[in-house]
Protein backbone atom coordinates (compact mmCIF):
# COMPACT_ATOMS: atom_id res chain seq x y z
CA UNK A 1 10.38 1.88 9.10
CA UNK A 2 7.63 -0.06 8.26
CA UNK A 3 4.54 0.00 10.48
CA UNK A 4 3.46 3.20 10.91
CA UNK A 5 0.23 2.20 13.33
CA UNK A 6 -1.13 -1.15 14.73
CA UNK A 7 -4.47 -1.51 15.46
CA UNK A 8 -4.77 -4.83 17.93
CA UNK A 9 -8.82 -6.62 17.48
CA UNK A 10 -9.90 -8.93 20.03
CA UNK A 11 -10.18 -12.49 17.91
CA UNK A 12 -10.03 -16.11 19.75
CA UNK A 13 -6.64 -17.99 20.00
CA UNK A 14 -7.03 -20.18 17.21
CA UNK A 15 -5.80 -20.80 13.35
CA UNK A 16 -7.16 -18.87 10.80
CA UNK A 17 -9.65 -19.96 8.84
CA UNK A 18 -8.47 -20.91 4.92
CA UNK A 19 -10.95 -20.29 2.30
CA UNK A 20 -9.34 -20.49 -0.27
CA UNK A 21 -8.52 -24.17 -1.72
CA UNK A 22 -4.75 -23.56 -2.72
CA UNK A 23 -4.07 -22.97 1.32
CA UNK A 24 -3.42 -26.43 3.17
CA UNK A 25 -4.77 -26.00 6.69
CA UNK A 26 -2.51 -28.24 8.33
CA UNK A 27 0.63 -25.92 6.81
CA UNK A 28 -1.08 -23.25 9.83
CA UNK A 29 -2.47 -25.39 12.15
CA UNK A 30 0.28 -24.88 14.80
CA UNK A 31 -0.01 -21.24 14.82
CA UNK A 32 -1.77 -19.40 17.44
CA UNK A 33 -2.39 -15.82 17.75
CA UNK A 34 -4.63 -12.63 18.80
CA UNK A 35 -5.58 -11.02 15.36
CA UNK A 36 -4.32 -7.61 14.49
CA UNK A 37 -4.08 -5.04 11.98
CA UNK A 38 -0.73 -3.23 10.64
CA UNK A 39 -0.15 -0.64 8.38
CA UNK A 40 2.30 -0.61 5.73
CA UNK A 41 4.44 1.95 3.36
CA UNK A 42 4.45 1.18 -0.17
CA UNK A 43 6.88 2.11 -3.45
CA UNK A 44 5.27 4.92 -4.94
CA UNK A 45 3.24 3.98 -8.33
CA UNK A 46 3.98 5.20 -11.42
CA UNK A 47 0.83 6.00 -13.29
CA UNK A 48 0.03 6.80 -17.47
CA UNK A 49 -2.84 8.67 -17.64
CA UNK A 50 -4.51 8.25 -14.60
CA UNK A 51 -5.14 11.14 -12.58
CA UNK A 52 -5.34 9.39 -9.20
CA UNK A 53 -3.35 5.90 -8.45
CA UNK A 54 -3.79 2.79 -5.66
CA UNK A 55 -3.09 3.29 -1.76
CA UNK A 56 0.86 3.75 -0.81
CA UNK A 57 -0.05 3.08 2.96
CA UNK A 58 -1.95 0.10 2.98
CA UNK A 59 -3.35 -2.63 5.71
CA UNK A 60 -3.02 -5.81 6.71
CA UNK A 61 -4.58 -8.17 9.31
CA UNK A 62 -2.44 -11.12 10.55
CA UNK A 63 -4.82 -13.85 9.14
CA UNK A 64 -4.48 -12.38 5.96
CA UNK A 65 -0.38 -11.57 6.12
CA UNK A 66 0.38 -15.42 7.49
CA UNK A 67 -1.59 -16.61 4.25
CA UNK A 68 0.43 -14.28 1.76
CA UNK A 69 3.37 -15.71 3.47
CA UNK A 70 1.73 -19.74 3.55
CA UNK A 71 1.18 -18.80 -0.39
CA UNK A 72 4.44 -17.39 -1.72
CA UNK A 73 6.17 -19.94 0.30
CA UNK A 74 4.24 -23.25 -1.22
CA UNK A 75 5.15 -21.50 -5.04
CA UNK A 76 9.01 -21.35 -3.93
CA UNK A 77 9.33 -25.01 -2.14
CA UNK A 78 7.36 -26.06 -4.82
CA UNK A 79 9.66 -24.68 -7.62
CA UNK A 80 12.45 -25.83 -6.10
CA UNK A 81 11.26 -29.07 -5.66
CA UNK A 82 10.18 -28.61 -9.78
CA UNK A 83 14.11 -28.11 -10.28
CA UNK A 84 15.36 -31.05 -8.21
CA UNK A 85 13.16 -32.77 -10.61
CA UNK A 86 14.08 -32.02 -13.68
CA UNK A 87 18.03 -32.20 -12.59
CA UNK A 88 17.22 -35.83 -11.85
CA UNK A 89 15.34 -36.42 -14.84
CA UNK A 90 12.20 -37.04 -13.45
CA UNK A 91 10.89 -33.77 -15.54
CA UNK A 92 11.13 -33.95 -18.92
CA UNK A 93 10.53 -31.37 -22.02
CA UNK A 94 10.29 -27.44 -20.99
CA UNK A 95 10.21 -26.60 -17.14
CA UNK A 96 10.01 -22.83 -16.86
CA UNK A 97 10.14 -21.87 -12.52
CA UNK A 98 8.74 -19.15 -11.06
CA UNK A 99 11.40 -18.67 -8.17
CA UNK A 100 11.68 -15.06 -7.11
CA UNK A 101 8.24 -13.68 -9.07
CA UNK A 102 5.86 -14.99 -5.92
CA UNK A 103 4.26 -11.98 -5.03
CA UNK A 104 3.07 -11.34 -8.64
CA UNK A 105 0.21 -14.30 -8.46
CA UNK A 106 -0.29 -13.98 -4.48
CA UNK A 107 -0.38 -10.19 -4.73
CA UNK A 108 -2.72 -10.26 -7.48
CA UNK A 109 -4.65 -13.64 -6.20
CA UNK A 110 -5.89 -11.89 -2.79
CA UNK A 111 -7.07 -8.96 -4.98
CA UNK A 112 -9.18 -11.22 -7.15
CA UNK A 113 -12.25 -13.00 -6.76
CA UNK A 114 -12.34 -16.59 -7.64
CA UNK A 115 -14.45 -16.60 -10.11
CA UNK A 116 -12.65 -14.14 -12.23
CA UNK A 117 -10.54 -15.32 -14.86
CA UNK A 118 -6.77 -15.71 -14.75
CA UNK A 119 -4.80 -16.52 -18.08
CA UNK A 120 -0.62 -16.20 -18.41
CA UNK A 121 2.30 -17.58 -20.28
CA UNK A 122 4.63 -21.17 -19.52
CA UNK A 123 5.77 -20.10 -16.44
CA UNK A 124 2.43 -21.07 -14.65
CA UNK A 125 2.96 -23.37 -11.75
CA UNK A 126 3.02 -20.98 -9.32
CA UNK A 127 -0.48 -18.95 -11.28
CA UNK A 128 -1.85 -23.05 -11.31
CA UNK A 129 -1.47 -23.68 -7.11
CA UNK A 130 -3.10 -19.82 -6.54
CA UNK A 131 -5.48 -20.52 -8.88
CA UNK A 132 -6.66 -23.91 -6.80
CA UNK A 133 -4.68 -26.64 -7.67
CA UNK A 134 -2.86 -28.89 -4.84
CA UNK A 135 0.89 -29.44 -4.74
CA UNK A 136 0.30 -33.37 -5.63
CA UNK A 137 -1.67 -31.78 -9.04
CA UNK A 138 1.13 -29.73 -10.24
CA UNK A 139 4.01 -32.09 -9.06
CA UNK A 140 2.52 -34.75 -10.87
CA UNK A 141 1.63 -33.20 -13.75
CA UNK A 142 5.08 -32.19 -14.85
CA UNK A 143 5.59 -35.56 -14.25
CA UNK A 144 3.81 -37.05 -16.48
CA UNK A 145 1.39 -38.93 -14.00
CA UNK A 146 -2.35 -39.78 -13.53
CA UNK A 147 -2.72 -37.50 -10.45
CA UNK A 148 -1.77 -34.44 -12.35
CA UNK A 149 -4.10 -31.44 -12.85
CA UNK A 150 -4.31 -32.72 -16.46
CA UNK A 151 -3.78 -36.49 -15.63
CA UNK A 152 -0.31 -35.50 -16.98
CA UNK A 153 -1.26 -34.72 -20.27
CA UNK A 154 -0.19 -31.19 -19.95
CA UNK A 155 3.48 -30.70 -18.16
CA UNK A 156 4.62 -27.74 -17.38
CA UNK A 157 3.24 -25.51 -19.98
CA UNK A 158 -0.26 -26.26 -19.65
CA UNK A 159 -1.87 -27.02 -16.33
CA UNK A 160 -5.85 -25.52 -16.35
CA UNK A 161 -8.73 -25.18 -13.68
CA UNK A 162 -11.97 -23.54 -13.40
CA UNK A 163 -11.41 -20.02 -14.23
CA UNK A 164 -7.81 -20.77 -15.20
CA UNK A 165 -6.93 -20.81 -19.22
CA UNK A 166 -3.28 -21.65 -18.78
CA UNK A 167 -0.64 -22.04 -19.27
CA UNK A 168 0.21 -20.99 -23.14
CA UNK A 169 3.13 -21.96 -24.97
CA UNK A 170 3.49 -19.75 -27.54
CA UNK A 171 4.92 -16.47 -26.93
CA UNK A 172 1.98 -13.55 -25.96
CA UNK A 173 -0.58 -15.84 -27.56
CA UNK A 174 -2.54 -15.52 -24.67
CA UNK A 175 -3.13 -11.81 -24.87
CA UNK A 176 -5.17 -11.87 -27.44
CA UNK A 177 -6.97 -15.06 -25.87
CA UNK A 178 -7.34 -13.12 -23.02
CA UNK A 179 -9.18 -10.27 -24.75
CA UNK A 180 -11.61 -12.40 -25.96
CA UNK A 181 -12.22 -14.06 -22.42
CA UNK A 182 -12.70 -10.51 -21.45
CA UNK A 183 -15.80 -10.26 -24.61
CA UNK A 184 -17.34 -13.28 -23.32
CA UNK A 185 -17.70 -11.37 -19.71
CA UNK A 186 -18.85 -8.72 -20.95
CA UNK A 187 -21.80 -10.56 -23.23
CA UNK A 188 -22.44 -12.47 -20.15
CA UNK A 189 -23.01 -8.77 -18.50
CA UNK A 190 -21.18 -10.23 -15.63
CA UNK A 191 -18.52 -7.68 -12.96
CA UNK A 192 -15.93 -10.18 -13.34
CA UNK A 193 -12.58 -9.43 -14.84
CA UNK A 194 -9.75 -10.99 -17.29
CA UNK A 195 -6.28 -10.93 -16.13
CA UNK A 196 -4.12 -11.80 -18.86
CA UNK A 197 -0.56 -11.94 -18.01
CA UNK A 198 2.57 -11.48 -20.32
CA UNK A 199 6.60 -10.87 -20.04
CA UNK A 200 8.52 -8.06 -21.03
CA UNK A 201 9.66 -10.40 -23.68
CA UNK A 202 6.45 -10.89 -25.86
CA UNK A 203 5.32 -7.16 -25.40
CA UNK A 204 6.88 -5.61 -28.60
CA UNK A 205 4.57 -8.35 -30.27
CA UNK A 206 1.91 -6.95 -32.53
CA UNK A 207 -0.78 -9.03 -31.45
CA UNK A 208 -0.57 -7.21 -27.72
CA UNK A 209 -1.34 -3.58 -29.46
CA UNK A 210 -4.10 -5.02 -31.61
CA UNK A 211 -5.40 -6.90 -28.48
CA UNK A 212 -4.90 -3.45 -26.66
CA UNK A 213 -6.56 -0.80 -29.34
CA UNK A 214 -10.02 -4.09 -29.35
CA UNK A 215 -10.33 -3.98 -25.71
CA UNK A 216 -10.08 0.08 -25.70
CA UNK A 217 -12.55 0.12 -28.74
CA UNK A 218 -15.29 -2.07 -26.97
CA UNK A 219 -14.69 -0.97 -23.03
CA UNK A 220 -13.07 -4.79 -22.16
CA UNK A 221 -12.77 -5.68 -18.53
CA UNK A 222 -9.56 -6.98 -19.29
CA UNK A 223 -6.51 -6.23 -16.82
CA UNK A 224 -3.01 -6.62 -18.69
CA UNK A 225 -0.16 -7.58 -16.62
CA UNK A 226 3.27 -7.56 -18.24
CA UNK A 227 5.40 -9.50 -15.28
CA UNK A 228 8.82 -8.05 -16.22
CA UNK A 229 11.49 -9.82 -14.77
CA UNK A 230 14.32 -8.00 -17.17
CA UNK A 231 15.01 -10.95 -19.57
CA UNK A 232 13.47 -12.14 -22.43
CA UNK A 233 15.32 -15.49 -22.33
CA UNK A 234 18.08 -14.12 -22.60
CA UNK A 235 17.41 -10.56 -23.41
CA UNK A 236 17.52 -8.07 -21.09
CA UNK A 237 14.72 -5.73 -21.49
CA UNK A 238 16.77 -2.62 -22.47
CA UNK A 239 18.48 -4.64 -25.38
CA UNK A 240 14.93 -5.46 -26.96
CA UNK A 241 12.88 -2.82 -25.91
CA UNK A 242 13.18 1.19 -27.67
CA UNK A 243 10.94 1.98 -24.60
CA UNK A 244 11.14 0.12 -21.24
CA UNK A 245 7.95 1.99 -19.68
CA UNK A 246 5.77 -1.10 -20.39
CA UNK A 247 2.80 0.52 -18.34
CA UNK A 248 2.43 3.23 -20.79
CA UNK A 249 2.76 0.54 -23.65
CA UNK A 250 -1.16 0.29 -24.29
CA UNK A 251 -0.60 4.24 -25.44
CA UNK A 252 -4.74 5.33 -24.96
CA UNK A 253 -5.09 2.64 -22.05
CA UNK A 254 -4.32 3.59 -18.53
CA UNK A 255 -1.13 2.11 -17.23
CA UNK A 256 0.15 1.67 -13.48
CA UNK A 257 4.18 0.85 -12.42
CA UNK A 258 4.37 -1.37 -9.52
CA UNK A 259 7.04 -2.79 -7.21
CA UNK A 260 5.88 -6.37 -8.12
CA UNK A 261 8.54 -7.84 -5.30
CA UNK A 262 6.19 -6.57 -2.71
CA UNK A 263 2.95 -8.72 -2.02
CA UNK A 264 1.22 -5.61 -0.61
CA UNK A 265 2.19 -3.36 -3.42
CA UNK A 266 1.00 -6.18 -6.18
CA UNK A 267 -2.10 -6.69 -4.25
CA UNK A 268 -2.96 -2.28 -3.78
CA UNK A 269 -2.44 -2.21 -7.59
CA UNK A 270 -4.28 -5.42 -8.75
CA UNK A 271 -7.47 -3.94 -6.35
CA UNK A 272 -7.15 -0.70 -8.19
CA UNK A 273 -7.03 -2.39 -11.25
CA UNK A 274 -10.56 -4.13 -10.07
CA UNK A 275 -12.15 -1.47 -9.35
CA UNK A 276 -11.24 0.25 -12.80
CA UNK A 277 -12.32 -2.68 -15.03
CA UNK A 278 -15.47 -3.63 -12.84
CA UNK A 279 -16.74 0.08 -13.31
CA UNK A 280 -17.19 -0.40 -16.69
CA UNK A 281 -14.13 2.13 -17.78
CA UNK A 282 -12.33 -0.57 -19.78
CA UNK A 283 -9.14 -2.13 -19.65
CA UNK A 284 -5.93 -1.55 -17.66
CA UNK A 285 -2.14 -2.25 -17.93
CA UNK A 286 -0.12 -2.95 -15.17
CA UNK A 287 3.69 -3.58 -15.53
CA UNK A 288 4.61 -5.79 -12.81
CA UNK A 289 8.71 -4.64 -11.87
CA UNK A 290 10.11 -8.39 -10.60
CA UNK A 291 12.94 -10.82 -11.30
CA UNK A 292 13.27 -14.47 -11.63
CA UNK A 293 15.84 -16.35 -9.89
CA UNK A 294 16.33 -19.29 -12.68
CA UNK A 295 17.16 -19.03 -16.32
CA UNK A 296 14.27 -18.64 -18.67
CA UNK A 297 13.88 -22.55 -18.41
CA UNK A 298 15.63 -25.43 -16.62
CA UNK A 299 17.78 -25.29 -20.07
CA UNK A 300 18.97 -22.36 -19.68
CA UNK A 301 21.75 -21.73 -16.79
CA UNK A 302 21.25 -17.98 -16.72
CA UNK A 303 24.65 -17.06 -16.26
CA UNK A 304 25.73 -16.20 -19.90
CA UNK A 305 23.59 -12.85 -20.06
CA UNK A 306 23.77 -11.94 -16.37
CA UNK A 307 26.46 -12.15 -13.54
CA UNK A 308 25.81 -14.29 -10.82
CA UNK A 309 26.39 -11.01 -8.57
CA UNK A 310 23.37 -9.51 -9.65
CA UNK A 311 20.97 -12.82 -8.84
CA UNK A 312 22.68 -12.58 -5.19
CA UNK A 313 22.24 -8.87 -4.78
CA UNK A 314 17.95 -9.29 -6.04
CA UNK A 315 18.20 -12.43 -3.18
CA UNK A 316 20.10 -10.23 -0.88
CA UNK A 317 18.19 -7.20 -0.93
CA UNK A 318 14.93 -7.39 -3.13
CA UNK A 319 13.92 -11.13 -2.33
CA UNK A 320 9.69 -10.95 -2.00
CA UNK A 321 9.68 -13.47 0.70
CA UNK A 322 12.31 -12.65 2.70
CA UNK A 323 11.35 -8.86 2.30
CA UNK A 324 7.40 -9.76 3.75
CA UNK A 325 9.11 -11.99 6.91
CA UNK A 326 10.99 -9.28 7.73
CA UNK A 327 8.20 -6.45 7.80
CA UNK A 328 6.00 -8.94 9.67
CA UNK A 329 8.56 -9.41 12.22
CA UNK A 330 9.44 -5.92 12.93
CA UNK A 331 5.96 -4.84 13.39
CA UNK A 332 4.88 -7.43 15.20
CA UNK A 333 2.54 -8.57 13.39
CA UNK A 334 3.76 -12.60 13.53
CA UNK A 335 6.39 -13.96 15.15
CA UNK A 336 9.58 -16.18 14.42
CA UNK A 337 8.03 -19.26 15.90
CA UNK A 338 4.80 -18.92 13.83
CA UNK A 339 6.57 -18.24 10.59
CA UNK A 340 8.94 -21.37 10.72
CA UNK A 341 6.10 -23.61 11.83
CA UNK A 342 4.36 -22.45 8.36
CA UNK A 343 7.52 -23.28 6.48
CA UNK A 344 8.50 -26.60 8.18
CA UNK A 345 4.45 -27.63 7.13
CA UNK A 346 5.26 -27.18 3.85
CA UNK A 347 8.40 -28.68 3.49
CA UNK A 348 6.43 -31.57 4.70
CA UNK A 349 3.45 -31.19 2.22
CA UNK A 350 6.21 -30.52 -0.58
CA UNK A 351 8.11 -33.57 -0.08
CA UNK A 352 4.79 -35.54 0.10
CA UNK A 353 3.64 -34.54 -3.13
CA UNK A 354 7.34 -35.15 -4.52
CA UNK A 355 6.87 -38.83 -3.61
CA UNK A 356 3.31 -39.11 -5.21
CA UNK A 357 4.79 -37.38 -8.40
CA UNK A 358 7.26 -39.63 -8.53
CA UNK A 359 5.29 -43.09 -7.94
CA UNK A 360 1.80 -42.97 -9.12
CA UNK A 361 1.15 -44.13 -12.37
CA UNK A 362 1.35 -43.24 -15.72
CA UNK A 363 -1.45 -42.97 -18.08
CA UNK A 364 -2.77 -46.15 -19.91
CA UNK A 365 -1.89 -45.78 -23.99
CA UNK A 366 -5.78 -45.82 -24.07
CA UNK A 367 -5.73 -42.48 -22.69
CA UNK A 368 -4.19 -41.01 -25.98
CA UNK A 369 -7.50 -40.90 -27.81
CA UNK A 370 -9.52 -39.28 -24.47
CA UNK A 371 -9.92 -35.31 -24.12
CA UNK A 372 -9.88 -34.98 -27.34
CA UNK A 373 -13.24 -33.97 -28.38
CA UNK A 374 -16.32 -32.76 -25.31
CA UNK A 375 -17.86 -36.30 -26.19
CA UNK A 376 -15.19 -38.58 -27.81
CA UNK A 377 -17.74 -41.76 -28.74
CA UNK A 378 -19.54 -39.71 -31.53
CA UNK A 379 -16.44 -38.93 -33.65
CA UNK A 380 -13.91 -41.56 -35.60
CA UNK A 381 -10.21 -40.58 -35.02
CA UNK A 382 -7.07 -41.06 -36.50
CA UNK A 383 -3.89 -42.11 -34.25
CA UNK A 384 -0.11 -42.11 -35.21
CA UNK A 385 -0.39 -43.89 -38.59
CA UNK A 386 -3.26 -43.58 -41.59
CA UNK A 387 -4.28 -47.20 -40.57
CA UNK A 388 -4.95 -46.90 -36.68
CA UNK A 389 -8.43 -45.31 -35.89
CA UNK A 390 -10.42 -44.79 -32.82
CA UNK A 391 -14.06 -45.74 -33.30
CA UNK A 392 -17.48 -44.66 -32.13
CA UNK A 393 -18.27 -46.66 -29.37
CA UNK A 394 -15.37 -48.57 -29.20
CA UNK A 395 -13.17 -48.63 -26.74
CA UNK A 396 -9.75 -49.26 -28.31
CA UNK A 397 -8.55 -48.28 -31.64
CA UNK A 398 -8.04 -50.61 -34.82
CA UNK A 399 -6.27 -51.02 -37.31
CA UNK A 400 -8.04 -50.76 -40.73
């Protein structure tokens, strides 16, 4: 049903090699294999005015399938380790999981190159470990501690790298944020493009249509990615929305549908995307069909808007992860031994980094007045009350 042709390559009998720093080379080191290729149906696309649309049958080697699998796996260990967590209070403040939206960043990460830009919403941990963090830097920043991506400064909502603007906390703010990282390529004159990622609950916001009708107006590389996962909170999207077609939202920008629970399927449409933006044609919108597994934070139970029938049926029958096992194991393409020796590595790497999140230490309270400014010694800074100040060149505040 799935492989319709497999195309074996000669290739040594030894791990694949992992370029990309989010992939821990000991989570594949076990696995041997003879590289092939297999080809793969797709969900048809829907498309808004586009006269042509990405690939339906599409390819994939095994290096490349085993590190889709590696990825989406390290997002959901690592969310559920996230939610284990926060339950014993470890987390603290807003905790927002990406559990069952996987092959939305790994789709779209294989697609990108690593020097394009990336922005989203809160629910970024799994966006933060594609984008090139390790597990230790996200564990640790949500809680709280020195080894965190932002030495713990951050949490949950806003974890950044190279090339990575977050991680935004307030509701479709980053569209517009994202439009301008998409001027700044384009006065650099570079190919790279912006993906700036939304829900379907912050796209009846108006600054998403003005960001839209800018980007149109001056030709912005700038791919738009509502991930709709059906609730806004605890909206579904056909209570808040008068139109549900989010791809054909950006009304004189081109718009593409796309299974978003299939890696394959996120990464066709993110390379058509590419390819549309790089050209110099403008920007894109893709609407991104998936579902999340949690409530719309640790806060929220998620039961109160939805039945717990309907979570078990998206598990049952939709799940992204369990969907790509079983296409790789029906064609071939891996095999049961290879897959479980990926997952038992990073149940390993997971509970390391739990440990380290849990015991390093916190920041020193003369850490408050760092990060604040590019060079922090030249400027004289306020703290909690009128009569504490940081001073130039001094290393410790004082009280005036």
């Amino acid at each position: 049903m799935f492989a319709s042709k497999v195309i074996a390559r000669s290739a040594p009998l030894a791990a694949p090699a992992i370029s990309n720093p989010i992939r821990t080379p000991a989570a594949v080191s076990n696995v041997r294999y003879v590289s092939s290729e297999t080809t793969f149906q797709v969900r048809d696309f829907k498309l808004h005015k586009l006269d042509q649309g990405p690939r339906t049958t599409v390819s994939v080697t095994k290096d490349d399938a085993l590190r889709y699998y590696l990825d989406m796996v390290r997002i959901r260990r690592l969310e559920t380790a996230a939610s284990n967590l926060y339950k014993e209070k470890a987390i603290r403040g807003f905790c927002h999981l990406y559990s069952g939206q996987e092959a939305c960043a790994v789709g779209m990460e294989a697609a990108l190159r690593r020097d394009d830009p990336v922005i989203t919403a809160y629910r970024a941990h799994g966006w933060t470990l594609t984008r090139g963090a390790t597990m230790v830097q996200v564990l640790a920043e949500l809680t709280g501690r020195r080894a965190g991506v932002q030495k713990g400064k951050g949490g949950s909502m806003h974890m950044y790298l190279k090339n990575f603007y977050g991680g935004n906390g307030i509701v479709g703010a980053q569209v517009p944020l994202g439009t301008g990282i998409g001027l700044a390529l384009k006065y650099q004159k570079t190919d790279n493009v912006c993906v700036t990622l939304y829900g379907d609950g912050a796209a009846n916001q108006g600054q998403c249509f003005e960001a839209y009708n800018i980007a149109k107006l001056w030709s912005l590389p700038v791919i738009y990615v509502c991930e709709n996962n059906g609730y806004g909170m605890g909206t579904s999207a056909e209570r808040s929305s008068a139109s549900t077609a989010y791809y054909t939202r950006g009304d004189y920008v081109p718009g593409i549908w796309v299974d978003a629970m299939d890696v394959l399927a996120m990464r066709e449409a993110t390379l058509f995307a590419t390819e549309y933006c790089r050209s110099g044609k403008g920007p894109i919108v893709l609407e991104a069909a998936t579902y999340r597994y949690h409530g719309h934070s640790m806060s929220d139970p998620g039961t109160s808007y939805r039945k717990r029938d309907e979570v078990d049926e998206v598990r049952k029958s939709r799940d992204p992860i369990a969907h790509f096992k079983d296409r790789l194991l029906k064609s071939g393409l891996a095999t049961e031994e290879e897959l479980k020796n990926i997952e038992a590595n990073v149940v390993k790497e997971v509970s390391e980094a739990v440990q380290i999140a849990k015991t390093d230490k916190e920041l020193a309270p003369e850490e408050l007045w760092t990060d604040v400014y590019v060079d922090n010694d030249q400027w004289k800074m306020r703290g909690t009350t009128p009569f504490q100040w940081k001073l130039p060149g001094k290393s410790t505040p004082v009280r005036l």
